[in-house]
C-alpha atoms as a PDB file:
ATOM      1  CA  UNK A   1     111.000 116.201  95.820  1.00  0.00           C
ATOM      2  CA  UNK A   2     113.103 114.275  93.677  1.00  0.00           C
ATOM      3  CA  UNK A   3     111.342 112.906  90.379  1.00  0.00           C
ATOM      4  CA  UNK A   4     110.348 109.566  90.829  1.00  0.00           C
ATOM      5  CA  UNK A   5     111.981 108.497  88.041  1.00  0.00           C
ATOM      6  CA  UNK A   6     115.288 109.452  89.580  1.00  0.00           C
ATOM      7  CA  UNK A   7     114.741 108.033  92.670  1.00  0.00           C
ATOM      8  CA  UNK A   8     113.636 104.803  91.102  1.00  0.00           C
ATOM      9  CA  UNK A   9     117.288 104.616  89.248  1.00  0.00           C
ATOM     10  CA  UNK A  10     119.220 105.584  92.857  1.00  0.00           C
ATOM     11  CA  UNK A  11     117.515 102.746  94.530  1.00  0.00           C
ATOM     12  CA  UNK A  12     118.393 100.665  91.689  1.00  0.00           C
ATOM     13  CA  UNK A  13     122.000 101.696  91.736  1.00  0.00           C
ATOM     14  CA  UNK A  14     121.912 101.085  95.721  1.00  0.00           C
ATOM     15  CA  UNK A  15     120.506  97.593  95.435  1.00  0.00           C
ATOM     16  CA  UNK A  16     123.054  97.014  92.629  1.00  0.00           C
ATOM     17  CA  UNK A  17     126.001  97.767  95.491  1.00  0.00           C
ATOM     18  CA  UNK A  18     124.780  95.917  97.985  1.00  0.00           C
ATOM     19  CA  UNK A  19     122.590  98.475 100.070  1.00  0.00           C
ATOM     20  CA  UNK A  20     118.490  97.444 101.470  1.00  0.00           C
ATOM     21  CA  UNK A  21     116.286  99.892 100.282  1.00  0.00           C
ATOM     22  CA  UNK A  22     113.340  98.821 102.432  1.00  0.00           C
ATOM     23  CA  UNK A  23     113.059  98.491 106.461  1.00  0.00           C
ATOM     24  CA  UNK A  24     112.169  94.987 106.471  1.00  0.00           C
ATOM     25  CA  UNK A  25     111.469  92.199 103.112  1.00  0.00           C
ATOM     26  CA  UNK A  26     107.596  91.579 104.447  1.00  0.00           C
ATOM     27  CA  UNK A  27     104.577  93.062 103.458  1.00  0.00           C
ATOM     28  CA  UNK A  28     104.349  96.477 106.075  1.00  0.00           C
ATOM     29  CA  UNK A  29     102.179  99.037 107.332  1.00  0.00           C
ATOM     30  CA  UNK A  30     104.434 102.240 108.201  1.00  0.00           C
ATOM     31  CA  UNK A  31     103.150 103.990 110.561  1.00  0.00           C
ATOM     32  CA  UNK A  32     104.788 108.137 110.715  1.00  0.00           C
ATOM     33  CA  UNK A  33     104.891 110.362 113.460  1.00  0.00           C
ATOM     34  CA  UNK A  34     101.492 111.779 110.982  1.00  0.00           C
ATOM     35  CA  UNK A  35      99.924 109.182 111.465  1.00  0.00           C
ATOM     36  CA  UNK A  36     100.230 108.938 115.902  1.00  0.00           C
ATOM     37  CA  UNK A  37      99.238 112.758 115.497  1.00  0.00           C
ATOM     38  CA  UNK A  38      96.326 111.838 113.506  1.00  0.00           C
ATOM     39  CA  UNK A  39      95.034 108.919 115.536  1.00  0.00           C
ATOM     40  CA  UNK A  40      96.050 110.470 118.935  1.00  0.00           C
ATOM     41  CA  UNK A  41      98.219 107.920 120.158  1.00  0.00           C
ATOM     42  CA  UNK A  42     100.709 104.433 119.487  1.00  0.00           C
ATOM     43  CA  UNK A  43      97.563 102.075 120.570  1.00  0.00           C
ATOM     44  CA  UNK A  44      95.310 103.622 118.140  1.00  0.00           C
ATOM     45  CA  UNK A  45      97.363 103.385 115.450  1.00  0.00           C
ATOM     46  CA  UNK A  46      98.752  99.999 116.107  1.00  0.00           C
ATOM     47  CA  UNK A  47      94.853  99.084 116.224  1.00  0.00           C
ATOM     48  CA  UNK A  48      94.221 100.374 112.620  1.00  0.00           C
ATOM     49  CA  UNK A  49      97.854  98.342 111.362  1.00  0.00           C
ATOM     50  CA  UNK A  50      96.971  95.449 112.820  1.00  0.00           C
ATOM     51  CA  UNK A  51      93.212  95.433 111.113  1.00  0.00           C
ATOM     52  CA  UNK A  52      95.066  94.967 107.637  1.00  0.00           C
ATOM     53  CA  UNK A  53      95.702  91.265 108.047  1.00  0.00           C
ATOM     54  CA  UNK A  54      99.366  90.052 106.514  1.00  0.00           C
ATOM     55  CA  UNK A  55     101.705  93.187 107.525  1.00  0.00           C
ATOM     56  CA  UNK A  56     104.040  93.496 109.632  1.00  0.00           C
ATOM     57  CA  UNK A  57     104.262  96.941 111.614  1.00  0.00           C
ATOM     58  CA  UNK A  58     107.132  99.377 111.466  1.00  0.00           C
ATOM     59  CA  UNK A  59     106.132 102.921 113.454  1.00  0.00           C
ATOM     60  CA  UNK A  60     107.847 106.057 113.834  1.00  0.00           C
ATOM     61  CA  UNK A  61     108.507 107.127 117.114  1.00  0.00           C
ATOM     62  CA  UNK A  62     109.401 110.261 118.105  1.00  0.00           C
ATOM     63  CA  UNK A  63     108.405 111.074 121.867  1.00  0.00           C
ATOM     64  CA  UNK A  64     105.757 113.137 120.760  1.00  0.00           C
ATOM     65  CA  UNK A  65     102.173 110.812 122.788  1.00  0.00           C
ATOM     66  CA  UNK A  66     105.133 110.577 125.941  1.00  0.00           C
ATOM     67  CA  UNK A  67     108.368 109.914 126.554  1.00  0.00           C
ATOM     68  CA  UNK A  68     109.502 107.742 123.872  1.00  0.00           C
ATOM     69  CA  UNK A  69     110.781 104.800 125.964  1.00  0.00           C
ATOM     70  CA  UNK A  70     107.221 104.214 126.689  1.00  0.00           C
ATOM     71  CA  UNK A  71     106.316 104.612 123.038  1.00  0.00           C
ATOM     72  CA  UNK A  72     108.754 101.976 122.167  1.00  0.00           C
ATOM     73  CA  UNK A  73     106.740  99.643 124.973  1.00  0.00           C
ATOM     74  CA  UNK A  74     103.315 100.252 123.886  1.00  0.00           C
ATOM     75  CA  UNK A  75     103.982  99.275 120.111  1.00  0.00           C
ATOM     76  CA  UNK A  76     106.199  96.234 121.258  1.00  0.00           C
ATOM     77  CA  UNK A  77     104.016  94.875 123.315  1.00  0.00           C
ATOM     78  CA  UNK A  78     100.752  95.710 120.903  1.00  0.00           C
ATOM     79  CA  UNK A  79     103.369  93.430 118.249  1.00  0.00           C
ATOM     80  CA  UNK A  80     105.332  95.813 116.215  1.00  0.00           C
ATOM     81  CA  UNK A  81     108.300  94.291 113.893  1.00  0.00           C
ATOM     82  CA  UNK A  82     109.827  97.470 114.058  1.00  0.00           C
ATOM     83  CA  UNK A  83     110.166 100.452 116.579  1.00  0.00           C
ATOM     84  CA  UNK A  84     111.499 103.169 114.100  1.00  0.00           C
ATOM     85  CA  UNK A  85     113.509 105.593 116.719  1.00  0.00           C
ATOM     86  CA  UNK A  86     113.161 108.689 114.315  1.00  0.00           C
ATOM     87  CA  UNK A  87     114.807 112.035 116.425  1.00  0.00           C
ATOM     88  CA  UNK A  88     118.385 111.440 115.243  1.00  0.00           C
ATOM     89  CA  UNK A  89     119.365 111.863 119.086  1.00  0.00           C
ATOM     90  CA  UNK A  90     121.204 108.838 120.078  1.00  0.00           C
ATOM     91  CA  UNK A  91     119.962 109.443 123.561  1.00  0.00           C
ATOM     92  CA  UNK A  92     116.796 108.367 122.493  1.00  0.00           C
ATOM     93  CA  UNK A  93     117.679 105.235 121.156  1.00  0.00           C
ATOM     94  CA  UNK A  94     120.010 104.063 124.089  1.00  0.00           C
ATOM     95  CA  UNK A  95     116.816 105.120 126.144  1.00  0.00           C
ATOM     96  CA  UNK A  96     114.559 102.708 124.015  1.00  0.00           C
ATOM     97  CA  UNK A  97     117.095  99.640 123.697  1.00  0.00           C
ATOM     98  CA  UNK A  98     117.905 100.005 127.266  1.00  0.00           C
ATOM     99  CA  UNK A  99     114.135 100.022 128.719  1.00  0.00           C
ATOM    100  CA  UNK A 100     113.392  97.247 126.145  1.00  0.00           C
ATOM    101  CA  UNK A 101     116.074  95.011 127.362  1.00  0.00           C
ATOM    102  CA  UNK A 102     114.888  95.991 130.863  1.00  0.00           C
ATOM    103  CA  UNK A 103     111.487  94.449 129.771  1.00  0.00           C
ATOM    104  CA  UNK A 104     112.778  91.530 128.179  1.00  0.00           C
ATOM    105  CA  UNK A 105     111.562  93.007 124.898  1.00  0.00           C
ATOM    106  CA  UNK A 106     114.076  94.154 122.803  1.00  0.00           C
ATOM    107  CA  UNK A 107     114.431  90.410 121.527  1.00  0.00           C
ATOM    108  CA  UNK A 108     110.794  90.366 119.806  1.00  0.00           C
ATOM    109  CA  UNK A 109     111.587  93.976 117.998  1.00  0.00           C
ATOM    110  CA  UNK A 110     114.617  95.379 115.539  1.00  0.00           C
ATOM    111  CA  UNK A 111     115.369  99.177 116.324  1.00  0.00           C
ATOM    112  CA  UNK A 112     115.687 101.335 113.667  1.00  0.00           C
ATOM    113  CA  UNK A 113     117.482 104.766 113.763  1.00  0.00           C
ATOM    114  CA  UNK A 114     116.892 107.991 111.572  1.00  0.00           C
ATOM    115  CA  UNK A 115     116.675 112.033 111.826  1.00  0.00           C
ATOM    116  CA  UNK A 116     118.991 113.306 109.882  1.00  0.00           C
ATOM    117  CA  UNK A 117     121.915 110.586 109.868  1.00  0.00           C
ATOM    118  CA  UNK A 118     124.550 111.041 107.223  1.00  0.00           C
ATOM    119  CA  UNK A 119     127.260 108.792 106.015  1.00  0.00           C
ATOM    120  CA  UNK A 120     129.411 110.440 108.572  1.00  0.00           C
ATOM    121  CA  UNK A 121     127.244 109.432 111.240  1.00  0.00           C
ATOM    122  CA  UNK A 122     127.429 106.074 110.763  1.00  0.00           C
ATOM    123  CA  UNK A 123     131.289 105.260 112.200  1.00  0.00           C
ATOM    124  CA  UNK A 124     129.867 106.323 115.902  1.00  0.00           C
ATOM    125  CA  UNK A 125     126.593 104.138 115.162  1.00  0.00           C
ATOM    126  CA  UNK A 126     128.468 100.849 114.731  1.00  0.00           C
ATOM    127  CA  UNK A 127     128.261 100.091 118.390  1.00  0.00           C
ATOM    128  CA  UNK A 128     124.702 101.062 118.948  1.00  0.00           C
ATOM    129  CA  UNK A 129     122.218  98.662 119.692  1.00  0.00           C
ATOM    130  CA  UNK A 130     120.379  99.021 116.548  1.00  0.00           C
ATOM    131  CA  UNK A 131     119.547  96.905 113.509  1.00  0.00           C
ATOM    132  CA  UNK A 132     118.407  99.553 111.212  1.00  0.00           C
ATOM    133  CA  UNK A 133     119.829 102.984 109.904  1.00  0.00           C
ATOM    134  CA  UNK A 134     117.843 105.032 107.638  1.00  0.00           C
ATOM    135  CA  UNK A 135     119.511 107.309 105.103  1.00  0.00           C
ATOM    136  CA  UNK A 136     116.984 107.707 103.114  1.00  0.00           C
ATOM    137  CA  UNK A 137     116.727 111.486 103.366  1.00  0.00           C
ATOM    138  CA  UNK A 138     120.848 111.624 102.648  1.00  0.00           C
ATOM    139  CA  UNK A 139     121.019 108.948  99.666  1.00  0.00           C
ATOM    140  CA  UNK A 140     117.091 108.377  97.774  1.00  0.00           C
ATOM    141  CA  UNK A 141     114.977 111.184  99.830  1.00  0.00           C
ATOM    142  CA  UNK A 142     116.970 114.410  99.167  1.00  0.00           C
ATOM    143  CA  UNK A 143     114.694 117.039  98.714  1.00  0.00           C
ATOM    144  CA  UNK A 144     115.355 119.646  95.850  1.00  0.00           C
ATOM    145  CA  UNK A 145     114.094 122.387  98.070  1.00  0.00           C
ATOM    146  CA  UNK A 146     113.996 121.211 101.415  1.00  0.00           C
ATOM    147  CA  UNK A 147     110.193 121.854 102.206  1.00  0.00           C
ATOM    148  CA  UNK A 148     108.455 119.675 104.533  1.00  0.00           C
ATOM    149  CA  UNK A 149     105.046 119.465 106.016  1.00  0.00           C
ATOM    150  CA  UNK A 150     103.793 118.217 109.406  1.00  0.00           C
ATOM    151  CA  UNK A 151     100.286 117.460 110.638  1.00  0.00           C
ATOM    152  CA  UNK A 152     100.016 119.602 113.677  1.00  0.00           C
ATOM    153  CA  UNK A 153      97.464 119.351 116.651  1.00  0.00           C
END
Protein backbone atom coordinates (compact mmCIF):
# COMPACT_ATOMS: atom_id res chain seq x y z
CA UNK A 1 0.00 0.00 0.00
CA UNK A 2 0.80 3.47 -0.26
CA UNK A 3 2.93 4.93 2.78
CA UNK A 4 0.81 6.57 5.06
CA UNK A 5 2.62 9.45 4.97
CA UNK A 6 1.77 9.90 1.32
CA UNK A 7 -1.60 9.25 1.59
CA UNK A 8 -1.94 11.63 4.48
CA UNK A 9 -0.49 14.58 2.02
CA UNK A 10 -3.09 13.36 -1.05
CA UNK A 11 -5.98 13.71 1.25
CA UNK A 12 -4.64 16.92 2.29
CA UNK A 13 -4.19 18.14 -1.23
CA UNK A 14 -7.90 16.77 -1.98
CA UNK A 15 -9.46 18.61 0.93
CA UNK A 16 -7.40 21.65 -0.15
CA UNK A 17 -9.48 21.47 -3.77
CA UNK A 18 -12.56 21.02 -2.57
CA UNK A 19 -12.98 17.08 -2.52
CA UNK A 20 -14.67 14.95 1.01
CA UNK A 21 -12.36 12.53 2.03
CA UNK A 22 -14.72 10.73 4.41
CA UNK A 23 -18.33 9.04 3.68
CA UNK A 24 -20.15 11.04 6.08
CA UNK A 25 -18.73 14.12 8.91
CA UNK A 26 -20.15 11.85 12.07
CA UNK A 27 -18.50 9.58 14.17
CA UNK A 28 -18.95 5.87 12.03
CA UNK A 29 -18.67 2.31 12.29
CA UNK A 30 -17.77 0.88 8.65
CA UNK A 31 -18.86 -2.11 8.24
CA UNK A 32 -16.85 -4.23 4.87
CA UNK A 33 -18.03 -6.97 2.98
CA UNK A 34 -15.14 -8.74 5.84
CA UNK A 35 -16.89 -7.96 8.25
CA UNK A 36 -20.81 -9.58 6.87
CA UNK A 37 -18.46 -12.66 6.01
CA UNK A 38 -17.21 -12.72 9.44
CA UNK A 39 -20.45 -12.25 11.33
CA UNK A 40 -22.55 -14.29 8.81
CA UNK A 41 -24.95 -11.83 7.86
CA UNK A 42 -26.22 -7.69 7.60
CA UNK A 43 -28.34 -8.21 11.05
CA UNK A 44 -25.43 -9.47 12.88
CA UNK A 45 -23.28 -7.00 12.02
CA UNK A 46 -25.62 -4.12 12.27
CA UNK A 47 -26.16 -5.65 15.93
CA UNK A 48 -22.40 -5.33 16.85
CA UNK A 49 -22.43 -1.34 15.12
CA UNK A 50 -25.17 -0.41 16.82
CA UNK A 51 -23.68 -1.70 20.45
CA UNK A 52 -20.97 1.18 20.08
CA UNK A 53 -23.26 3.98 21.18
CA UNK A 54 -22.62 7.53 19.11
CA UNK A 55 -21.88 6.13 15.39
CA UNK A 56 -23.54 6.26 12.71
CA UNK A 57 -23.44 3.05 10.35
CA UNK A 58 -22.08 2.96 6.84
CA UNK A 59 -21.92 -0.99 5.45
CA UNK A 60 -20.63 -2.45 2.43
CA UNK A 61 -22.88 -4.30 0.46
CA UNK A 62 -22.10 -6.48 -2.04
CA UNK A 63 -24.88 -9.26 -2.63
CA UNK A 64 -22.83 -11.69 -1.08
CA UNK A 65 -25.73 -12.89 2.46
CA UNK A 66 -28.58 -12.49 -0.79
CA UNK A 67 -29.48 -10.52 -3.35
CA UNK A 68 -28.33 -7.17 -2.53
CA UNK A 69 -31.67 -5.30 -2.80
CA UNK A 70 -32.55 -7.15 0.26
CA UNK A 71 -29.22 -6.32 1.84
CA UNK A 72 -29.87 -2.73 1.29
CA UNK A 73 -33.46 -3.41 3.30
CA UNK A 74 -32.18 -5.23 6.18
CA UNK A 75 -29.47 -2.51 7.13
CA UNK A 76 -32.06 0.36 6.39
CA UNK A 77 -34.50 -0.77 8.28
CA UNK A 78 -31.97 -2.09 11.29
CA UNK A 79 -30.92 2.14 10.91
CA UNK A 80 -27.97 2.41 8.71
CA UNK A 81 -26.81 6.14 7.59
CA UNK A 82 -25.31 4.64 4.76
CA UNK A 83 -25.91 1.60 2.37
CA UNK A 84 -22.40 1.48 0.66
CA UNK A 85 -23.39 -0.30 -2.89
CA UNK A 86 -19.72 -1.63 -3.39
CA UNK A 87 -19.80 -4.04 -6.93
CA UNK A 88 -19.14 -1.14 -9.32
CA UNK A 89 -22.21 -2.60 -11.41
CA UNK A 90 -24.65 0.12 -11.79
CA UNK A 91 -27.30 -2.52 -12.00
CA UNK A 92 -26.91 -3.02 -8.55
CA UNK A 93 -27.41 0.28 -7.44
CA UNK A 94 -30.55 1.10 -9.65
CA UNK A 95 -31.72 -2.31 -8.05
CA UNK A 96 -31.13 -0.89 -4.43
CA UNK A 97 -32.49 2.82 -5.02
CA UNK A 98 -35.35 1.43 -6.86
CA UNK A 99 -36.54 -1.28 -4.11
CA UNK A 100 -35.78 1.42 -1.47
CA UNK A 101 -38.01 3.94 -3.00
CA UNK A 102 -40.48 1.05 -3.44
CA UNK A 103 -40.31 0.77 0.44
CA UNK A 104 -40.49 4.26 1.18
CA UNK A 105 -36.91 3.99 2.41
CA UNK A 106 -34.55 5.47 0.35
CA UNK A 107 -35.41 8.89 2.17
CA UNK A 108 -33.93 7.69 5.71
CA UNK A 109 -30.51 6.35 3.84
CA UNK A 110 -27.71 8.10 1.33
CA UNK A 111 -26.42 5.46 -1.31
CA UNK A 112 -23.03 5.27 -1.86
CA UNK A 113 -21.34 3.77 -5.01
CA UNK A 114 -17.79 2.12 -5.43
CA UNK A 115 -15.90 -0.99 -7.22
CA UNK A 116 -13.60 0.23 -9.22
CA UNK A 117 -15.03 3.77 -10.38
CA UNK A 118 -12.57 6.05 -12.07
CA UNK A 119 -12.74 9.67 -12.94
CA UNK A 120 -14.08 8.55 -16.23
CA UNK A 121 -16.86 6.90 -14.68
CA UNK A 122 -18.21 9.60 -13.12
CA UNK A 123 -19.90 11.66 -16.36
CA UNK A 124 -22.49 8.49 -16.70
CA UNK A 125 -22.96 8.58 -12.72
CA UNK A 126 -24.33 12.14 -12.62
CA UNK A 127 -27.84 10.95 -13.11
CA UNK A 128 -27.77 8.07 -10.74
CA UNK A 129 -29.63 8.09 -7.73
CA UNK A 130 -26.74 8.21 -5.49
CA UNK A 131 -25.24 10.60 -2.96
CA UNK A 132 -21.89 9.11 -2.61
CA UNK A 133 -19.00 8.02 -5.06
CA UNK A 134 -15.98 6.48 -3.74
CA UNK A 135 -12.65 6.89 -5.50
CA UNK A 136 -10.71 6.10 -3.02
CA UNK A 137 -8.96 3.16 -4.66
CA UNK A 138 -8.32 5.63 -7.98
CA UNK A 139 -7.17 8.95 -6.03
CA UNK A 140 -5.81 8.04 -1.95
CA UNK A 141 -6.08 3.98 -2.07
CA UNK A 142 -3.85 3.06 -5.08
CA UNK A 143 -2.07 0.15 -4.29
CA UNK A 144 1.72 -0.08 -5.28
CA UNK A 145 1.27 -3.70 -6.13
CA UNK A 146 -2.20 -4.39 -6.42
CA UNK A 147 -2.50 -7.28 -3.76
CA UNK A 148 -5.60 -7.71 -1.92
CA UNK A 149 -6.94 -10.08 0.62
CA UNK A 150 -10.47 -11.37 1.32
CA UNK A 151 -11.88 -13.29 4.27
CA UNK A 152 -13.35 -16.30 2.64
CA UNK A 153 -16.00 -18.83 4.07
Amino acid sequence: KMPLELKQGLRMALEAGGVDTRIIDTPMVYLSKNHLRVLGSVGRAMDAALAIPGRDVVIQICGETGPIHLEAREAVSRGAKVVFVDTGRLDDLIAVAGHLHGLGLRGQVQLAFAGGVTLDDLPGLASADLDVVDLGRALIDAPLLDLRYQVMP
